[in-house]
Structures are given as C-alpha cells and as structure tokens.
Protein backbone atom coordinates (compact mmCIF):
# COMPACT_ATOMS: atom_id res chain seq x y z
CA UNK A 1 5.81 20.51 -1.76
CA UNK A 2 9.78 20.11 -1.44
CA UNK A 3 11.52 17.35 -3.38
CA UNK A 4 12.12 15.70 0.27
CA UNK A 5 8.61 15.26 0.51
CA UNK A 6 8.50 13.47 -3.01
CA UNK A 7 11.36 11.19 -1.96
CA UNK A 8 9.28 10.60 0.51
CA UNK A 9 6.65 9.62 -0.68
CA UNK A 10 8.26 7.80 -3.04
CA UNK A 11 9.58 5.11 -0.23
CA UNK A 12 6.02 4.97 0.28
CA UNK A 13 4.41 4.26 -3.49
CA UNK A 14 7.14 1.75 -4.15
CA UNK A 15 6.36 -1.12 -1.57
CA UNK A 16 2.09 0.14 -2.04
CA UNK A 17 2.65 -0.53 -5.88
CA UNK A 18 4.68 -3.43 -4.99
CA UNK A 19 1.88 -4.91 -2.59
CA UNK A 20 -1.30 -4.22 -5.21
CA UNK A 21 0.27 -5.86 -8.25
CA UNK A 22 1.83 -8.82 -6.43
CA UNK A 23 -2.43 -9.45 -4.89
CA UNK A 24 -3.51 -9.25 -8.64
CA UNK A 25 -0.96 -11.70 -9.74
CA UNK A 26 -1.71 -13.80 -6.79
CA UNK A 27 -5.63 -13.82 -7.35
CA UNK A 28 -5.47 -14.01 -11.13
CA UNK A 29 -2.42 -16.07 -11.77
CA UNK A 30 -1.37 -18.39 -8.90
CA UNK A 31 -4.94 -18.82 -6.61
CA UNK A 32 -7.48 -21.35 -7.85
CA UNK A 33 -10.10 -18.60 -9.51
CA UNK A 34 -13.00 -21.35 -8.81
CA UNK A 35 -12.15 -20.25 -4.83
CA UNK A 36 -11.04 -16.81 -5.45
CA UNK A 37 -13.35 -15.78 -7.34
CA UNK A 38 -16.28 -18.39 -6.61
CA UNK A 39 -16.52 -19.77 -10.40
CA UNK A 40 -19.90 -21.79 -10.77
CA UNK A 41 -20.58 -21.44 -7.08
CA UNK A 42 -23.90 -22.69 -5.94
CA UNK A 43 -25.36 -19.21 -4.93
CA UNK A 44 -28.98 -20.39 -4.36
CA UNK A 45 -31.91 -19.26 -7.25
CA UNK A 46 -31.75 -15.85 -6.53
CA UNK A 47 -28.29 -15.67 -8.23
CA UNK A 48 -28.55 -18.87 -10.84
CA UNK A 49 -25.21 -17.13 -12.73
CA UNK A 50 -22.38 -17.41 -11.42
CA UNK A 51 -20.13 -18.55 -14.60
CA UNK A 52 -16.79 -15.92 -14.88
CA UNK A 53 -18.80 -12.50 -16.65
CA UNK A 54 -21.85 -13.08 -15.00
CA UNK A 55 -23.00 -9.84 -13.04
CA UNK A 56 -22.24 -11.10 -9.58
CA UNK A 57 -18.65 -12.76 -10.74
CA UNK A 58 -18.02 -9.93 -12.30
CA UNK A 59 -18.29 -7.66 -9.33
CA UNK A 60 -15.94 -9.75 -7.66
CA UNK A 61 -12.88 -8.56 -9.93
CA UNK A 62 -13.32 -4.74 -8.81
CA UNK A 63 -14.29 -5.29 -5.53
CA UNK A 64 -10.61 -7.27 -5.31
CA UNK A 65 -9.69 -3.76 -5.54
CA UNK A 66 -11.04 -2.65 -2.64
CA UNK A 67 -9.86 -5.20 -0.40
CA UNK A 68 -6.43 -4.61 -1.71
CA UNK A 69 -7.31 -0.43 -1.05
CA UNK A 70 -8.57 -2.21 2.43
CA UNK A 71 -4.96 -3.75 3.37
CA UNK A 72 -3.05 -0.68 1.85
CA UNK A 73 -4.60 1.26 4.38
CA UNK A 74 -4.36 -0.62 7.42
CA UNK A 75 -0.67 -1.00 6.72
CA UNK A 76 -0.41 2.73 5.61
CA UNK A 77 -1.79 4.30 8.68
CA UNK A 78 0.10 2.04 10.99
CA UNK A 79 3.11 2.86 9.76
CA UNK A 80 2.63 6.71 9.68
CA UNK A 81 1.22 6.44 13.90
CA UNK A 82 4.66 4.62 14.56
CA UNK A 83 6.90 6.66 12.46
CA UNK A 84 5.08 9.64 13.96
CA UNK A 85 5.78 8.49 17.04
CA UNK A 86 9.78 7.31 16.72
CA UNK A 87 11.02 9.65 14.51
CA UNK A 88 11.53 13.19 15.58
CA UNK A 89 10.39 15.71 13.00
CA UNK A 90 8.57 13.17 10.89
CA UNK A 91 5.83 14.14 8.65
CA UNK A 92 3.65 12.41 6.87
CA UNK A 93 3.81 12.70 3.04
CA UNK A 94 0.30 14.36 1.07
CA UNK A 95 -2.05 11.42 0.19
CA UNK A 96 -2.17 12.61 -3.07
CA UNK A 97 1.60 12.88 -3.73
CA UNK A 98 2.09 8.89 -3.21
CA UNK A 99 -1.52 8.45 -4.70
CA UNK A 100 0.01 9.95 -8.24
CA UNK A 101 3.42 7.71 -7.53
CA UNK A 102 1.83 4.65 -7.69
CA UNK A 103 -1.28 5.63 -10.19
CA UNK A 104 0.81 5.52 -13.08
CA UNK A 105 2.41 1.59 -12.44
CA UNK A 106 -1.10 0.78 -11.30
CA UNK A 107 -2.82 1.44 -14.83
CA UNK A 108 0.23 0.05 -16.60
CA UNK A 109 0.13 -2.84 -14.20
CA UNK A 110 -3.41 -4.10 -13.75
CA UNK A 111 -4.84 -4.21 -16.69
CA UNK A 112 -1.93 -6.23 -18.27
CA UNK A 113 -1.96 -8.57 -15.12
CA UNK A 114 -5.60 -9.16 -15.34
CA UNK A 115 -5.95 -9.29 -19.35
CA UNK A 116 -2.87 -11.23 -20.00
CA UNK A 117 -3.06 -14.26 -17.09
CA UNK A 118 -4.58 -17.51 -16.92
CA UNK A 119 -8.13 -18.38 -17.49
CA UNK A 120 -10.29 -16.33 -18.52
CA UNK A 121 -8.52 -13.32 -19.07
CA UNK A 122 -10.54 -10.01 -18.41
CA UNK A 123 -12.15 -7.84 -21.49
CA UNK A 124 -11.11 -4.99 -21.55
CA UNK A 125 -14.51 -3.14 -19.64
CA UNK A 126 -13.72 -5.62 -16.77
CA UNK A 127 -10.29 -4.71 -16.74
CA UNK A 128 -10.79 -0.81 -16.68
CA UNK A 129 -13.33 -1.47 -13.96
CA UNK A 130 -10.62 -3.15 -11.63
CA UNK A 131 -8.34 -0.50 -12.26
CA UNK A 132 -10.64 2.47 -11.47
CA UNK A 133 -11.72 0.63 -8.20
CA UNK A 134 -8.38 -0.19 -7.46
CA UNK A 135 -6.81 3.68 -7.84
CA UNK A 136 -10.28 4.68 -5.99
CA UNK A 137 -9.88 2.50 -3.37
CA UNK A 138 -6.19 3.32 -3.05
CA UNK A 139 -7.18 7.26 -2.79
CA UNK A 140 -9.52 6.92 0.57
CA UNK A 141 -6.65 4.37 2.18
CA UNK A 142 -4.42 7.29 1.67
CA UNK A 143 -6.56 9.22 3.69
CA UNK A 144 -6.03 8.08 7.20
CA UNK A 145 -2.20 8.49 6.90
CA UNK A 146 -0.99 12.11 7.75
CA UNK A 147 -3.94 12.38 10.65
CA UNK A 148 -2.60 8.63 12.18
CA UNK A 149 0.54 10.65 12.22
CA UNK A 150 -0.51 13.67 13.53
CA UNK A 151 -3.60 12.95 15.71
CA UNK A 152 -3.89 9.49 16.35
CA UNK A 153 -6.50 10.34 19.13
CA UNK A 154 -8.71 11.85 16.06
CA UNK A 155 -8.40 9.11 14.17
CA UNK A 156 -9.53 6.67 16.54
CA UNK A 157 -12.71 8.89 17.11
CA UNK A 158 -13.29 8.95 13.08
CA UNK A 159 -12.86 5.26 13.23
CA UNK A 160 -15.98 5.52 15.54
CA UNK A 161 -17.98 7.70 13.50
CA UNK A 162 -16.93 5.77 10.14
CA UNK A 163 -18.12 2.72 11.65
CA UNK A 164 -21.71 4.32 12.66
CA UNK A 165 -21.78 5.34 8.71
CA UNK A 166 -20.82 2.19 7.54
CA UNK A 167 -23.68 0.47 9.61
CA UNK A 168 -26.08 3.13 8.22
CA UNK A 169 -24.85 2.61 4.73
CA UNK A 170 -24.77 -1.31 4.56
CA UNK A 171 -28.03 -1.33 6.24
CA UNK A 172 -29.74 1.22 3.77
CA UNK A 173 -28.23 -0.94 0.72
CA UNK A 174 -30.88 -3.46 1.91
CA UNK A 175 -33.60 -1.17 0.89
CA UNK A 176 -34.52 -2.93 -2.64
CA UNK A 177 -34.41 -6.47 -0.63
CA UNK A 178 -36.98 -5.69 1.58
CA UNK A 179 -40.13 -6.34 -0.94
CA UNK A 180 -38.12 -9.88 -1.52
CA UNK A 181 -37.64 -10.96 1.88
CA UNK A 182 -41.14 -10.14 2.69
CA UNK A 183 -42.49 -12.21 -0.09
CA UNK A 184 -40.92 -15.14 1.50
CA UNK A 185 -41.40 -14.33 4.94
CA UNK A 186 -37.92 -13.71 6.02
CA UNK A 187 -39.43 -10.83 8.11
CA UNK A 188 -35.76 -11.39 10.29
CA UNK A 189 -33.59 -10.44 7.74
CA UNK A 190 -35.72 -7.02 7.64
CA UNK A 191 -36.06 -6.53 11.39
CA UNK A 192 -32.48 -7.50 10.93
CA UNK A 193 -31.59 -4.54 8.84
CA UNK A 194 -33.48 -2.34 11.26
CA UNK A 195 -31.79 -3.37 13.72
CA UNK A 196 -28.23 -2.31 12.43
CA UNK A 197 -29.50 1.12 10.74
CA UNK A 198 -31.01 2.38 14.85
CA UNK A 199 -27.30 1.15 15.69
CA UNK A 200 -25.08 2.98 13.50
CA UNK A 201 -27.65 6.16 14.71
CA UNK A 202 -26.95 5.34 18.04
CA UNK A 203 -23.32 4.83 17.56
CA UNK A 204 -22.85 8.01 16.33
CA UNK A 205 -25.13 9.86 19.29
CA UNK A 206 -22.58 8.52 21.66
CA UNK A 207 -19.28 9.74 20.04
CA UNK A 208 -21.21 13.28 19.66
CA UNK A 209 -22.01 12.74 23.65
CA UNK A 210 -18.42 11.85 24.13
CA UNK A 211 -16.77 14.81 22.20
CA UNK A 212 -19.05 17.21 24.20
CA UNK A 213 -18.37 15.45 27.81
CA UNK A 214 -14.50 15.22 26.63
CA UNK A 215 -14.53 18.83 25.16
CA UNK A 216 -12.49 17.08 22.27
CA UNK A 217 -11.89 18.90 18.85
CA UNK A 218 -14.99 18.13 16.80
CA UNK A 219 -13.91 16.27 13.30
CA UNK A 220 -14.92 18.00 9.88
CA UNK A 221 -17.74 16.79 8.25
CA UNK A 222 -16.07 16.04 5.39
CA UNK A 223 -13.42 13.86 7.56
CA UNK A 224 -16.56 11.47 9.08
CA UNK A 225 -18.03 10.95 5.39
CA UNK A 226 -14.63 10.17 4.06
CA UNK A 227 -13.81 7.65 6.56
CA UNK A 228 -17.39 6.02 6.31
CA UNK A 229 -16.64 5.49 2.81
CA UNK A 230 -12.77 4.00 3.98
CA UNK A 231 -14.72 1.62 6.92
CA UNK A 232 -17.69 0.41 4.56
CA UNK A 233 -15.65 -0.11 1.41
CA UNK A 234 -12.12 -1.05 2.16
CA UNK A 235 -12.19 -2.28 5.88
CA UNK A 236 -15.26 -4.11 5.59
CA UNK A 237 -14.62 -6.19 2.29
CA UNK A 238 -11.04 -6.59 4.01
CA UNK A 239 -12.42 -7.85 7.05
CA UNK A 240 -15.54 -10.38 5.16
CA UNK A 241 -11.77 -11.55 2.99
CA UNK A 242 -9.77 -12.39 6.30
CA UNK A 243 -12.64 -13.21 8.73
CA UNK A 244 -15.35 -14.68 7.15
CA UNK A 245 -14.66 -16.81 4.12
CA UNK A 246 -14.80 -19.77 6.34
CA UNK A 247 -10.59 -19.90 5.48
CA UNK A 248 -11.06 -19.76 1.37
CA UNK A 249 -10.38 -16.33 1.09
CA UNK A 250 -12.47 -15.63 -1.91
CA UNK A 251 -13.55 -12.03 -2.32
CA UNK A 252 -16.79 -10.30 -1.87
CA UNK A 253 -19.47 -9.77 -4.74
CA UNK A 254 -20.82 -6.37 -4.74
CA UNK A 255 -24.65 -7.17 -2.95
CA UNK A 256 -22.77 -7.09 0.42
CA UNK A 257 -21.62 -3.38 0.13
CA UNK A 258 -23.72 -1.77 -2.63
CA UNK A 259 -27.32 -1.35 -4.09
CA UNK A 260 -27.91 -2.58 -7.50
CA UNK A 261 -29.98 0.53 -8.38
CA UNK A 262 -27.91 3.31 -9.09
CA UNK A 263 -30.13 5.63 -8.18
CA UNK A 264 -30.94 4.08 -4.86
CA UNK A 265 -27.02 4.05 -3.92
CA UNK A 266 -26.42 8.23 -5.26
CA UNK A 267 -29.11 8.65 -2.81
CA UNK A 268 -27.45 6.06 -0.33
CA UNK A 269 -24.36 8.13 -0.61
CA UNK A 270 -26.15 11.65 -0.46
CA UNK A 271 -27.89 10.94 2.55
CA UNK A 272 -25.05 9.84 4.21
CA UNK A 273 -22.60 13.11 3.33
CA UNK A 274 -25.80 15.29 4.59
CA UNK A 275 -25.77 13.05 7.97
CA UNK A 276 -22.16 13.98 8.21
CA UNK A 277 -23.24 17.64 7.78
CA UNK A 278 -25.30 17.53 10.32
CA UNK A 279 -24.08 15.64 12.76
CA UNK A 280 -21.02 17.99 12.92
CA UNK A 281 -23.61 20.82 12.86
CA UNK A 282 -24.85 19.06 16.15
CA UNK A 283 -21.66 18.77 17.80
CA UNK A 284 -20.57 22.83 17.26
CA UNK A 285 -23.95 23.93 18.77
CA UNK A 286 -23.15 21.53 21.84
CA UNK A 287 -19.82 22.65 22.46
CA UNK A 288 -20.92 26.37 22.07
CA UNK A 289 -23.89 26.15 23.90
CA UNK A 290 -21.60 24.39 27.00
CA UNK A 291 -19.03 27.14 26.43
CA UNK A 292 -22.11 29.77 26.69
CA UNK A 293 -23.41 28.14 29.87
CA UNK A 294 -19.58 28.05 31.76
C-alpha cells in the first residue's frame, strides 16, 4: 500500500471517527436516555426488566453500535460510487486501512464517552461490549466501499442477495419464539415468520434467475454472506432507528436481530454462510451449463 493510499484513507477515518464519537456523546450525554435507551419502558410481562443493566437495556448500548456501523456505511459507500464516478483515476482506499485509522480513537474514545457521562455510566463489561460492536460493525460498513466504487452494478445485485439473507436470518432468529407464541395462540406471528423465511428463499431464486438471463458476473460467496451480515445488522437496526421508532429514535434491543441462545444463532450464522456457498455453487453450474448449450 503507498503512503497516498494512507493519506487517503486518512481523509476518510477522520470525519468516520468524527461521526461515531459525536453519536455516543449525543446518545449518552445530550439525548434523554429514558427515550434513547427506553429506561423503565413498559415492555409487556415477557420482558418485566427494563431498569438501565437489565439484559434487554443492556443490549441496547452495543446494538447503538451497529446503527452507528449502519450510517457509516450508507455514507461510506455513497461517497466512494460518486467519487468513483467524478474523479478520474480515483480509487477507493482498503477497508482495512481506514478500519485501523479510526480503531485506535474508537477504543480510546468510547469507552471514556460511555463510562465517564451522565447517568448511569457504563461498567466496564458494558463498555467493552459497545466498543467491540462498534469496531465490528464499523469493519462490514467498510466493506461496500471499494466495490460501490468499482462496480456499482455488483453492489446493487449484493444488496439483493443481502436482503434475501437478512430475511432468512431475522426470520430463523424466531426459532426459540415459536413454542411461546404457540402457547398463547399467536399462531400469526409463526405463519408470520414463515412467511418471510419462503421470501428471502425466493428472493434470492430470482437474482440467481436474473444473473443467468443477464449473463452478469456471479458474486463470491463470501461477498453475499458478508453483505447479509451488513443488511441484517447495520442497515436494518439503522432503518428500525430512522423509520420506525414512531419519531423517538430510541435504539433497538437485541430480540429484533439476534437469538438469545448462542448456540441457536452459531448455527443461525452457519447455515446462512453454507446458503451462500451454495447458492453461488448454483449460479456457476447455470452459467456453464448455458455456455455448454450455446
């Protein structure tokens, strides 16, 4: 990497650093935390908790990470598909390079914002739980930066594919409801769930038919699980921030995006990256079986 890159990518970290520490001072020192963060909201009796270091407040904190990773890359990529396209010669820095620029203000920065501000200020477990989301979160919005520059068209095909991932994944997360909505007869909420998971399937048998009619270039497997992960855990908890906090703007406890059970979401995860495997499996034995047939 030459040092042009670095500067680069430097002109980058600075206003991404700038942009993550100024939301944690926001949300922790300026916003009312009883909004933000839902302090003592009635919930309903299947979360009766909901004081500051309950499990479900808790969650909150870290996922604030995410939606921060979700606006980071939103911003990101749009700038690198307009640069890319006004700039002659432009090219995107490595996600990683501005990733390690901003990494070290970020674990300076957080965990003195949130364990230093207002009321209550975070232990330190909470706090090195909102960093690590943060600088993971901040890796996969990264992602989508150099390919916004360089294939735009790709990325908007990804964008397809993450969102048939992401309505596999959030739908699977329901899993360990099911035995609990049944008990009370919400029998919706599971046909519900159904519904969603033969959607994201479908989704993702129509980009596969498009690539073959289109005889596009067929995206890495590795590409469509990576931005599943970037649509169901930064775009998603941006969007339910923006859209659908009926104009609070508190952020997202963890039950809308992940499982409880560990074990349930490794396997959540798993499944997913060997969909991705497969699906892109599919899509080479289409495109060489119409090549074989011309």
């Amino acid at each position: 990497m030459t040092a042009r890159s670095w500067r680069l990518a430097l002109l980058y970290a600075l206003p991404i650093t700038t942009l993550v520490l100024w939301s944690f001072f926001y949300w922790f020192a300026i916003a009312d935390r009883y909004i933000v963060f839902l302090y003592y909201h009635d919930m309903g009796p299947l979360y009766p908790d909901t004081s500051p270091f309950s499990i479900v407040t808790s969650s909150r904190y870290w996922m604030a990470g995410l939606v921060v990773g979700g606006a980071v890359m939103v911003l990101y990529a749009t700038a690198n598909w307009l640069l890319g396209r006004l700039v002659k010669n432009y090219c995107a820095p490595a996600w990683w390079q501005v990733w390690v620029l901003c990494a070290g203000p970020l674990l300076v920065g957080v965990p003195a914002i949130t364990m230093t501000v207002n009321q209550p200020t975070l232990p330190a477990w909470n706090a090195v739980q909102v960093t690590c989301a943060t600088l993971v979160g901040l890796a996969l919005a990264l992602l989508p930066g150099r390919v916004a520059e360089e294939h735009p068209g790709q990325l908007v095909l990804l964008t397809f594919d993450g969102l048939g991932l992401t309505l596999i994944l959030l739908s699977a997360i329901a899993l360990e409801r099911v035995e609990r909505w049944l008990a009370r007869g919400a029998i919706w909420y599971v046909q519900g769930m159904a519904a969603n998971l033969v959607a994201g399937v479908i989704l993702l048998f129509i980009v596969t038919g498009v690539i073959a009619w289109r005889r596009w270039p067929i995206p890495g497997a590795t590409a469509v699980f990576a931005t599943g992960l970037c649509v169901a855990y930064l775009l998603m908890p941006l969007a339910h921030h923006v859209g659908f906090t009926d104009g609070y703007y508190y952020i997202s406890d963890l039950d809308n995006f992940f499982a409880r059970n560990v074990a349930l979401q490794i396997a959540i995860w798993l499944s997913a990256a060997v969909l991705a495997v497969g699906l892109t499996w599919l899509r080479v034995r289409l495109a060489a079986r119409r090549a074989s047939l011309q």
